[in-house]
N, C-alpha and C. Protein backbone atom coordinates (compact mmCIF):
# COMPACT_ATOMS: atom_id res chain seq x y z
N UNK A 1 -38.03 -139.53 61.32
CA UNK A 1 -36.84 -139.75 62.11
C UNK A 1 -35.59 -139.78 61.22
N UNK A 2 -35.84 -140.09 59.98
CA UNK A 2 -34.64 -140.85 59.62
C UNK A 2 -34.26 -139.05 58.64
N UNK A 3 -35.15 -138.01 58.38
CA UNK A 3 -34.51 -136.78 58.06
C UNK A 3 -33.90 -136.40 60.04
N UNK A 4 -33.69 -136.43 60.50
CA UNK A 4 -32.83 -136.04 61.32
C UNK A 4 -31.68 -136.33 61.53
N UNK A 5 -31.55 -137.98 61.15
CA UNK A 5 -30.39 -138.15 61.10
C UNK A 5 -29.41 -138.10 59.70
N UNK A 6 -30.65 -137.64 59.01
CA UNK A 6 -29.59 -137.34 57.68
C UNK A 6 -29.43 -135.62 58.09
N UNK A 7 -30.16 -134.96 58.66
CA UNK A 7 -29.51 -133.42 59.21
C UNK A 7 -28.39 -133.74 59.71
N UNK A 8 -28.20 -134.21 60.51
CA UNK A 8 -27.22 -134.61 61.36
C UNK A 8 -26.01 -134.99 60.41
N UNK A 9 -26.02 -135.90 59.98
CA UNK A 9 -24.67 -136.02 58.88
C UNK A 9 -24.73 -135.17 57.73
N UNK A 10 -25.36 -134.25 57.39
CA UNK A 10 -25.21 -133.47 56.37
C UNK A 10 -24.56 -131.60 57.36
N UNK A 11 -25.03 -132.08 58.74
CA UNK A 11 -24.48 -130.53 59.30
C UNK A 11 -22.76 -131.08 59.56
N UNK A 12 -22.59 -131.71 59.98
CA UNK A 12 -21.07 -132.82 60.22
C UNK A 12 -20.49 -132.74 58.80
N UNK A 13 -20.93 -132.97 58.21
CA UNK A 13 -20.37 -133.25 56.48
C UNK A 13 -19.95 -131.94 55.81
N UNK A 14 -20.52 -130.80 56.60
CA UNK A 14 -20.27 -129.74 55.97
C UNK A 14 -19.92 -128.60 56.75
N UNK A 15 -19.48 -128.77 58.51
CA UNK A 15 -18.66 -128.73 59.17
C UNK A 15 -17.28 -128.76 59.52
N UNK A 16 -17.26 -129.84 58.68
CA UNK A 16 -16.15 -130.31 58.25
C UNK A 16 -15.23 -129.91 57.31
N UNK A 17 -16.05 -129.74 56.19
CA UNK A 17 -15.64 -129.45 54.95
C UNK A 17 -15.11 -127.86 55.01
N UNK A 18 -16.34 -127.08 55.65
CA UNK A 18 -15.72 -125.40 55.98
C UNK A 18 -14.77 -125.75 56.58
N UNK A 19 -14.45 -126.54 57.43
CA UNK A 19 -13.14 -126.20 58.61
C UNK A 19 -11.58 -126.37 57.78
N UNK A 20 -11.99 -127.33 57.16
CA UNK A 20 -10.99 -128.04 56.22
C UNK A 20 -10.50 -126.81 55.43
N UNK A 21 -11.52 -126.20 54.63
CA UNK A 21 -11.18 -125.19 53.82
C UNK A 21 -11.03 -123.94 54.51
N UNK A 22 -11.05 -123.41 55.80
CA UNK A 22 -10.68 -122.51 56.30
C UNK A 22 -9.25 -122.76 57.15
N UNK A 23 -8.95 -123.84 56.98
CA UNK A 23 -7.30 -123.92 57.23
C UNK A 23 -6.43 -123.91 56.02
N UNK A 24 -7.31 -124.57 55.07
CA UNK A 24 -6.45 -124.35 53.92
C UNK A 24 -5.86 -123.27 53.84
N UNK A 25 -6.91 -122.55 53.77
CA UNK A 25 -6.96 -120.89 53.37
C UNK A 25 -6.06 -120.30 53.88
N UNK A 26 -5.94 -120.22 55.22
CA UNK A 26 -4.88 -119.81 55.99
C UNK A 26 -3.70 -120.67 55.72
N UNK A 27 -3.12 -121.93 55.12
CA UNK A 27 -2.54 -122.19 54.89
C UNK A 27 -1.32 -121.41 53.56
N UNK A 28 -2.50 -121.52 52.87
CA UNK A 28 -2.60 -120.64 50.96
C UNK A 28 -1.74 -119.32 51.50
N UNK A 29 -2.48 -118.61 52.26
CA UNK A 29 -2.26 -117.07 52.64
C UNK A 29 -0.76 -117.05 53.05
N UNK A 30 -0.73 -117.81 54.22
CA UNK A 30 1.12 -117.86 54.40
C UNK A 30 1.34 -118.16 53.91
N UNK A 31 2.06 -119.01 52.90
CA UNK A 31 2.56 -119.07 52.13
C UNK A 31 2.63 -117.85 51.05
N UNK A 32 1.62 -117.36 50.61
CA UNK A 32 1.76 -116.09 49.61
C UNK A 32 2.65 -115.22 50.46
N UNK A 33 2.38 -115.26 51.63
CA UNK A 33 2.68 -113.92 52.23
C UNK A 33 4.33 -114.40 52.67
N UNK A 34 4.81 -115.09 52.83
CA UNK A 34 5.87 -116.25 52.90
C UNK A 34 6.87 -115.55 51.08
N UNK A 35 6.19 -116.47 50.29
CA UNK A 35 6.37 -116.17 49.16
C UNK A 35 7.13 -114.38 48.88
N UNK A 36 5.83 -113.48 49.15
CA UNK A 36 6.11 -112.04 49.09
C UNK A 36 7.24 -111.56 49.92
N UNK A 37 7.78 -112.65 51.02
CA UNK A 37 8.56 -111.83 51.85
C UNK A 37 10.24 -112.42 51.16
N UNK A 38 10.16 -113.30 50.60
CA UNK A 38 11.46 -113.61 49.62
C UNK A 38 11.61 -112.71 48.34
N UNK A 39 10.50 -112.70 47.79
CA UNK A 39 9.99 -111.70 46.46
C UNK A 39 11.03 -110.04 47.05
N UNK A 40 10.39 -109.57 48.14
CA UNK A 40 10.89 -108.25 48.82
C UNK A 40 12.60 -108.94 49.31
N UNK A 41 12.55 -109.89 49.25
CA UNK A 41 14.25 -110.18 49.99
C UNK A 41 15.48 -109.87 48.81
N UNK A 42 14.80 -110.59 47.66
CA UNK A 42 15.28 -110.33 46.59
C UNK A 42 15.75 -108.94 45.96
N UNK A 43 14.73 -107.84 46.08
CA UNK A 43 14.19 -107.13 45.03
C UNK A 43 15.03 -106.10 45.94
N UNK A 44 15.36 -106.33 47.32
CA UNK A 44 16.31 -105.53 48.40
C UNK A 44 17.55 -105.60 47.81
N UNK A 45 17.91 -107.05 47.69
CA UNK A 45 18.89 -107.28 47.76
C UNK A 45 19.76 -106.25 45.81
N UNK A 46 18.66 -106.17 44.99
CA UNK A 46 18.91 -105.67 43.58
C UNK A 46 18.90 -104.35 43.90
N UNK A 47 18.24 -103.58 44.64
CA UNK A 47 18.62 -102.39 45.17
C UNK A 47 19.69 -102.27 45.38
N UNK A 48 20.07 -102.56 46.61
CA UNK A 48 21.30 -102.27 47.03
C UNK A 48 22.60 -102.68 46.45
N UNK A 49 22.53 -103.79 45.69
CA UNK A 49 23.83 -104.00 44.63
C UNK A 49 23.59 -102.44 43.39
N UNK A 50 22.43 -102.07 42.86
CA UNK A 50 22.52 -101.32 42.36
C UNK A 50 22.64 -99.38 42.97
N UNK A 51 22.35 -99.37 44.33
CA UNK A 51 22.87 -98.26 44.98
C UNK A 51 24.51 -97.86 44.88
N UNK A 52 24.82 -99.76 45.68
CA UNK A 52 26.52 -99.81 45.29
C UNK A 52 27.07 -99.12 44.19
N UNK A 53 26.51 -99.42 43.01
CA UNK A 53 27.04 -99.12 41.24
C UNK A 53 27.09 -97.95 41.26
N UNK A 54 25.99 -97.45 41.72
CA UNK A 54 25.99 -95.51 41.91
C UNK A 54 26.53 -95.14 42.38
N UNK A 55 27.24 -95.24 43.57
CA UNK A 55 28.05 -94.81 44.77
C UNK A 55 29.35 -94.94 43.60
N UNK A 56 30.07 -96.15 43.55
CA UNK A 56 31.16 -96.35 43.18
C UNK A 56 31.35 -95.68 41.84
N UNK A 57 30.46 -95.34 40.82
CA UNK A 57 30.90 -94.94 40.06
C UNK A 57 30.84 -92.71 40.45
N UNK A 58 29.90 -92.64 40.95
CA UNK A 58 30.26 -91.22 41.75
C UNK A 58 31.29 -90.95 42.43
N UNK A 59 31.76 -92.22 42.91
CA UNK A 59 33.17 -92.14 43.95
C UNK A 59 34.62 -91.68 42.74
N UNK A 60 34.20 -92.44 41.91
CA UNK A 60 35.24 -92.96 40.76
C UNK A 60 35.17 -91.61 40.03
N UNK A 61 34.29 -91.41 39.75
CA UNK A 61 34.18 -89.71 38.53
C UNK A 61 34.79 -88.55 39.66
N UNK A 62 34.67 -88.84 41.21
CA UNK A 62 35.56 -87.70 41.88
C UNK A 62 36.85 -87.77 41.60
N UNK A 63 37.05 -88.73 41.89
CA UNK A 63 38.23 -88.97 42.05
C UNK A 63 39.39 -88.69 40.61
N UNK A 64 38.82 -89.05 39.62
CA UNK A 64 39.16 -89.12 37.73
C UNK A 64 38.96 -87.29 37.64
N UNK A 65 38.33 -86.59 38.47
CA UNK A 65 38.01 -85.01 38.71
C UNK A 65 39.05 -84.37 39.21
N UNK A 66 39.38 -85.01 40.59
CA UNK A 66 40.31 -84.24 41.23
C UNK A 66 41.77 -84.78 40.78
N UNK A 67 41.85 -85.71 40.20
CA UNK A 67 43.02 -86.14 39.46
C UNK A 67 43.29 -84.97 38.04
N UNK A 68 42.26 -85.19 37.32
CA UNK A 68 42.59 -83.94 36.48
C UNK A 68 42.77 -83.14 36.85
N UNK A 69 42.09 -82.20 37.61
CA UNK A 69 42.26 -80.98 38.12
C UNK A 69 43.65 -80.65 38.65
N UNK A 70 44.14 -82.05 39.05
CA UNK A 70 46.09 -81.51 40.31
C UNK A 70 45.90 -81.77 41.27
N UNK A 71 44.72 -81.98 41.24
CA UNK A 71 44.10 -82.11 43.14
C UNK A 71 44.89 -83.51 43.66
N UNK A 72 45.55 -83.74 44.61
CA UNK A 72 46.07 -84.71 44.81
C UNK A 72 44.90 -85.56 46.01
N UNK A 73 45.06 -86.86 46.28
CA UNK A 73 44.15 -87.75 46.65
C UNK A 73 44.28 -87.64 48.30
N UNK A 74 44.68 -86.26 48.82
CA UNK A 74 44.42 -86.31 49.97
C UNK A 74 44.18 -84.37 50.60
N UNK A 75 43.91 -84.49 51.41
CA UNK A 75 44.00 -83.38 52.43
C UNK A 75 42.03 -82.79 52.14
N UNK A 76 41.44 -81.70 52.07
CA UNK A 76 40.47 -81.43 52.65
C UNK A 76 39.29 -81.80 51.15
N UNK A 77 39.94 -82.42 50.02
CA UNK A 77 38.54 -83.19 49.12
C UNK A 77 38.43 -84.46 49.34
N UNK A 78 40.01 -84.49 49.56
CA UNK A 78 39.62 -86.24 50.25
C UNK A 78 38.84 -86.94 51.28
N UNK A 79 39.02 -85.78 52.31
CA UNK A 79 38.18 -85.92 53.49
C UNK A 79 36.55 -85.71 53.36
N UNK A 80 36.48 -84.62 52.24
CA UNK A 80 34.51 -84.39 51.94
C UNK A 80 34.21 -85.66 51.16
N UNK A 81 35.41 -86.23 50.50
CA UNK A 81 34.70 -87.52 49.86
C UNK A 81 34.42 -88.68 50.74
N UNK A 82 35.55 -88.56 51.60
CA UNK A 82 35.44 -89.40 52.59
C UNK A 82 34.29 -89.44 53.71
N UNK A 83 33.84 -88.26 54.07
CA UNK A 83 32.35 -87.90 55.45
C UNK A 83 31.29 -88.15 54.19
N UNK A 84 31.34 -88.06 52.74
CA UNK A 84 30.07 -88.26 51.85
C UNK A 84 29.75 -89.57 51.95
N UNK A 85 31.15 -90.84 51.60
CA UNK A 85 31.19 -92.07 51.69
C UNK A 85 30.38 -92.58 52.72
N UNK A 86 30.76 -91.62 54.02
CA UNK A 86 30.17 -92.51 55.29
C UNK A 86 28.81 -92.00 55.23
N UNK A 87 28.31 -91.24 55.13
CA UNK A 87 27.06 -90.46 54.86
C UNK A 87 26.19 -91.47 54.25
N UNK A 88 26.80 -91.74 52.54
CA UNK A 88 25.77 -93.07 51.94
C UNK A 88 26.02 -94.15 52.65
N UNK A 89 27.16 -94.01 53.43
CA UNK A 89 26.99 -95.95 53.81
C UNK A 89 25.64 -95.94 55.71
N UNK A 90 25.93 -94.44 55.76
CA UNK A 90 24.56 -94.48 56.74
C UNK A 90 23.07 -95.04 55.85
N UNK A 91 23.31 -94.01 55.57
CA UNK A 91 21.61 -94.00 54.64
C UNK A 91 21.68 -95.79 53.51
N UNK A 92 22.40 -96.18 53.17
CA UNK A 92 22.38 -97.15 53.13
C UNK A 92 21.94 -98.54 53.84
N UNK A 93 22.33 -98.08 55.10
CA UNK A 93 22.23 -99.04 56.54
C UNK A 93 20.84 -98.71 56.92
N UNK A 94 20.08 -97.98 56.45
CA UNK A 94 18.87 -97.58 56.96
C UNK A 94 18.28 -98.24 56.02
N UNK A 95 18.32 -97.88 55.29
CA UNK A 95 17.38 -98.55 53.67
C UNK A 95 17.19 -99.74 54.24
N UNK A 96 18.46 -100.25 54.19
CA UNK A 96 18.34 -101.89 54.42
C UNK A 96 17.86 -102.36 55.94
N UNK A 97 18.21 -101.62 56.96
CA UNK A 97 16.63 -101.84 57.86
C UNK A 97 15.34 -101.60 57.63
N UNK A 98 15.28 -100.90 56.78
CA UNK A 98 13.72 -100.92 56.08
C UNK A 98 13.68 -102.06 55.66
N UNK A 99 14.35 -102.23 54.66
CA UNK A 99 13.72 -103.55 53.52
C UNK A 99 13.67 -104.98 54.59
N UNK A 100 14.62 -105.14 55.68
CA UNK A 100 14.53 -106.34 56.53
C UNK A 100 13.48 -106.39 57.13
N UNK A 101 12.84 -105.44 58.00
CA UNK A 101 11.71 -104.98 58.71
C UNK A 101 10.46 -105.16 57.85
N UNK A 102 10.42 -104.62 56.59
CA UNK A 102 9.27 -105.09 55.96
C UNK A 102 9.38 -106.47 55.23
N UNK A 103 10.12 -107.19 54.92
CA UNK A 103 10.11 -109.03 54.85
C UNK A 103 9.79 -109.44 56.33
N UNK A 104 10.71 -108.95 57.71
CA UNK A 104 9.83 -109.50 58.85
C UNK A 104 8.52 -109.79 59.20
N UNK A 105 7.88 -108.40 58.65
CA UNK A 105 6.64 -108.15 58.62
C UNK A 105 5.69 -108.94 58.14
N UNK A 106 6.01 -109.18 56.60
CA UNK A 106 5.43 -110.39 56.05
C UNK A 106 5.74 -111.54 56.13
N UNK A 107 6.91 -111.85 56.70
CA UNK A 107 6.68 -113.47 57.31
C UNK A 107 5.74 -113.25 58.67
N UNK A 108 5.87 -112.36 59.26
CA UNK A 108 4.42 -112.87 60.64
C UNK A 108 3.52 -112.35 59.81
N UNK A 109 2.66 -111.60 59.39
CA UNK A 109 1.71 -111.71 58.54
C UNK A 109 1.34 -113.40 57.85
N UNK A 110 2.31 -113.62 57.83
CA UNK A 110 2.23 -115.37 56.97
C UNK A 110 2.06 -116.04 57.81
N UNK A 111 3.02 -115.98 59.07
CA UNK A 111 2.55 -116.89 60.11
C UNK A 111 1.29 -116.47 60.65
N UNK A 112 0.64 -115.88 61.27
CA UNK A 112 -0.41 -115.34 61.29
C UNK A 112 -1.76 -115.61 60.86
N UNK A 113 -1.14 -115.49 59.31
CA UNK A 113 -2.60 -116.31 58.52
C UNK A 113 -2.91 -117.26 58.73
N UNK A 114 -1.84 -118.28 59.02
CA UNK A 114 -1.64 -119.72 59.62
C UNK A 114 -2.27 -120.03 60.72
N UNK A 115 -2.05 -119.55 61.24
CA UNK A 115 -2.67 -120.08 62.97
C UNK A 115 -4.12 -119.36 62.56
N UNK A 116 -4.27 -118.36 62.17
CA UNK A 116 -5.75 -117.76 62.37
C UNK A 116 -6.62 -118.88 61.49
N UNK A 117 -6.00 -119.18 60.37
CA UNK A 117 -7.07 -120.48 59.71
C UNK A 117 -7.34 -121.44 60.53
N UNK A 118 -6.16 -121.89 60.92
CA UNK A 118 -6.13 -123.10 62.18
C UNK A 118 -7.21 -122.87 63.09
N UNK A 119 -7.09 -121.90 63.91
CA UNK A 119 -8.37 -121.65 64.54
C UNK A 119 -9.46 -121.06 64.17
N UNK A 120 -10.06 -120.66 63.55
CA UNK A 120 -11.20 -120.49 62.51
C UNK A 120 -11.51 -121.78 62.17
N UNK A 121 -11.12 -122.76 62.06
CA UNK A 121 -10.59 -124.24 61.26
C UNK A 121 -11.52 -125.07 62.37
N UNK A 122 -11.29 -124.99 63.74
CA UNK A 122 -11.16 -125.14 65.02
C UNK A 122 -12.54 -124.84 65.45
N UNK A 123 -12.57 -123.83 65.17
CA UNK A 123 -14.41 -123.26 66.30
C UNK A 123 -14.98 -123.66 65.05
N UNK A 124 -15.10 -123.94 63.98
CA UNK A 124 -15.74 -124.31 63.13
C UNK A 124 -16.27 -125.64 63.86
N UNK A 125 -15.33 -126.20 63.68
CA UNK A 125 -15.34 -127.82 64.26
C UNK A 125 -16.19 -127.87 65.41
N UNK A 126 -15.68 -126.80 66.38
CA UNK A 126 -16.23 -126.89 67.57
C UNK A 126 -17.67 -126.46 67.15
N UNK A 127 -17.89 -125.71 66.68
CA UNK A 127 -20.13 -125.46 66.15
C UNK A 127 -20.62 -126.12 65.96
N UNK A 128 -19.78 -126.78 64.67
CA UNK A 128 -20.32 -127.86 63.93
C UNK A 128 -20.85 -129.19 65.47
N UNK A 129 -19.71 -129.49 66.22
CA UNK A 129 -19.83 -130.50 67.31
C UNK A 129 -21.53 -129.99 67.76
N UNK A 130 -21.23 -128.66 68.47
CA UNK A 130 -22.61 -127.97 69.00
C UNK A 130 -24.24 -128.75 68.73
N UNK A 131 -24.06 -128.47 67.10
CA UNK A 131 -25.18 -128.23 66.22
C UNK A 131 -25.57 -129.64 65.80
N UNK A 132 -24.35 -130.81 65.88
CA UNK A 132 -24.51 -132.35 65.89
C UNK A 132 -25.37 -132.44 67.30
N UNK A 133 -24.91 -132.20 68.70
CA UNK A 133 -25.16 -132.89 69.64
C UNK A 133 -26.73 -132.18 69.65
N UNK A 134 -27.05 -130.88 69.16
CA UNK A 134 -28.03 -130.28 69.08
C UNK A 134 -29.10 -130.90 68.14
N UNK A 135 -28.75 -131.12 67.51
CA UNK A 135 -29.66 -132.25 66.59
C UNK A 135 -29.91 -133.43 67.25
N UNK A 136 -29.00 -134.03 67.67
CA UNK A 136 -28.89 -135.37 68.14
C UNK A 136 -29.67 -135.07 69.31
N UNK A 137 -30.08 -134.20 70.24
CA UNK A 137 -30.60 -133.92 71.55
C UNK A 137 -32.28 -133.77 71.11
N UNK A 138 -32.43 -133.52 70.27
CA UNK A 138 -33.46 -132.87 69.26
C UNK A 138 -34.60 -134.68 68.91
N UNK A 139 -33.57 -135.21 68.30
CA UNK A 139 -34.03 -136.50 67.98
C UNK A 139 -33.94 -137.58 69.14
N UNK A 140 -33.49 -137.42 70.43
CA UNK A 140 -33.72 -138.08 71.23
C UNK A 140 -35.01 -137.28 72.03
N UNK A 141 -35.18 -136.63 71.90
CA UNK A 141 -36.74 -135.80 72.81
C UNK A 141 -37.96 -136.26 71.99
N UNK A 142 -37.42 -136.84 70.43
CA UNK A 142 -38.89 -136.81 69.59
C UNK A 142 -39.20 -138.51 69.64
N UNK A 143 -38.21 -139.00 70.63
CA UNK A 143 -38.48 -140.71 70.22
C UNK A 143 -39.73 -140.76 71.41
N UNK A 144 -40.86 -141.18 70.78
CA UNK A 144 -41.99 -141.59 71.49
C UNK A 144 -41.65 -142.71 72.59
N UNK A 145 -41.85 -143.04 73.95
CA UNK A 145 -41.75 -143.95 74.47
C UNK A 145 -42.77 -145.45 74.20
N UNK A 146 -42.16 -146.34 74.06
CA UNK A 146 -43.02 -147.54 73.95
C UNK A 146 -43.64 -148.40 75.67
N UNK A 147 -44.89 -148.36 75.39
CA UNK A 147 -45.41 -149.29 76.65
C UNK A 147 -45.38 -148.58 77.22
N UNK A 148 -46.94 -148.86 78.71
CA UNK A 148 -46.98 -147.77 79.40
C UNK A 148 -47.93 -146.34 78.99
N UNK A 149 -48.56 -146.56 77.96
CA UNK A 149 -49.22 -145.71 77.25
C UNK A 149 -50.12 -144.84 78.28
N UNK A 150 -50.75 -144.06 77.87
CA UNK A 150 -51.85 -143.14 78.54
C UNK A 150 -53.15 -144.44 79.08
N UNK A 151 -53.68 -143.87 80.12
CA UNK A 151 -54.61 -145.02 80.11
C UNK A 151 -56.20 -144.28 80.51
């Protein structure tokens, strides 16, 4: 009798313990994935200050161009510099919906991991309950009745 009820607290004991560590886990995970989506917030943000540098100094060498040249700072180079300007500041605006869209991404990915440990965490618990009352159902069928015997 008394190995059943040590089954019993050893299936509970370690029921437990998976559930525990399968929330962790999902805990751990968002956060990395949390983590990665600042990592990418950053690494956007060094892009695009360094796209800027390119632009402006391409802007700047036209301009130091058509100054030498006589070209004065307006009429039909000014204007191709000007539809180019808006051109990178499109494709610019795109980039950077990319790079936002993929940090979105990995924060629900993070959240995600979260709740899925949680519940993984959860039906764990809930088996584990199962496999207690299943034991426990187990060891109440094997208790012999006293008195009243066969006769």
């Amino acid at each position: 009798m008394s190995w059943l009820i040590t089954a019993i607290a050893v299936t509970a004991a370690s029921g437990i313990t998976s559930a525990r560590g399968q929330y962790i886990a999902g805990r751990v995970q968002e956060d990395e994935l949390k983590r990665q989506a600042e990592q990418e917030k950053l690494a956007a943000q060094s892009r695009e200050l360094q796209r800027r540098q390119e632009l402006n100094r391409a802007l700047a060498a036209n301009m130091v161009g058509m100054g030498q040249s006589g070209l004065a700072g307006e009429g039909t180079p000014a204007s191709i510099a000007l539809a180019s300007a808006k051109q990178v500041g499109i494709s610019e605006g795109a980039i950077s919906l990319t790079d936002k869209l993929r940090q979105a991404q990995l924060r629900r990915q993070g959240s995600m991991a979260g709740q899925i440990g949680a519940l993984q965490s959860a039906s764990t618990l809930l088996q584990t309950g199962a496999k207690v009352a299943q034991l426990e159902s187990g060891r109440q069928e094997t208790k012999i009745p006293t008195g009243g015997g066969i006769t």
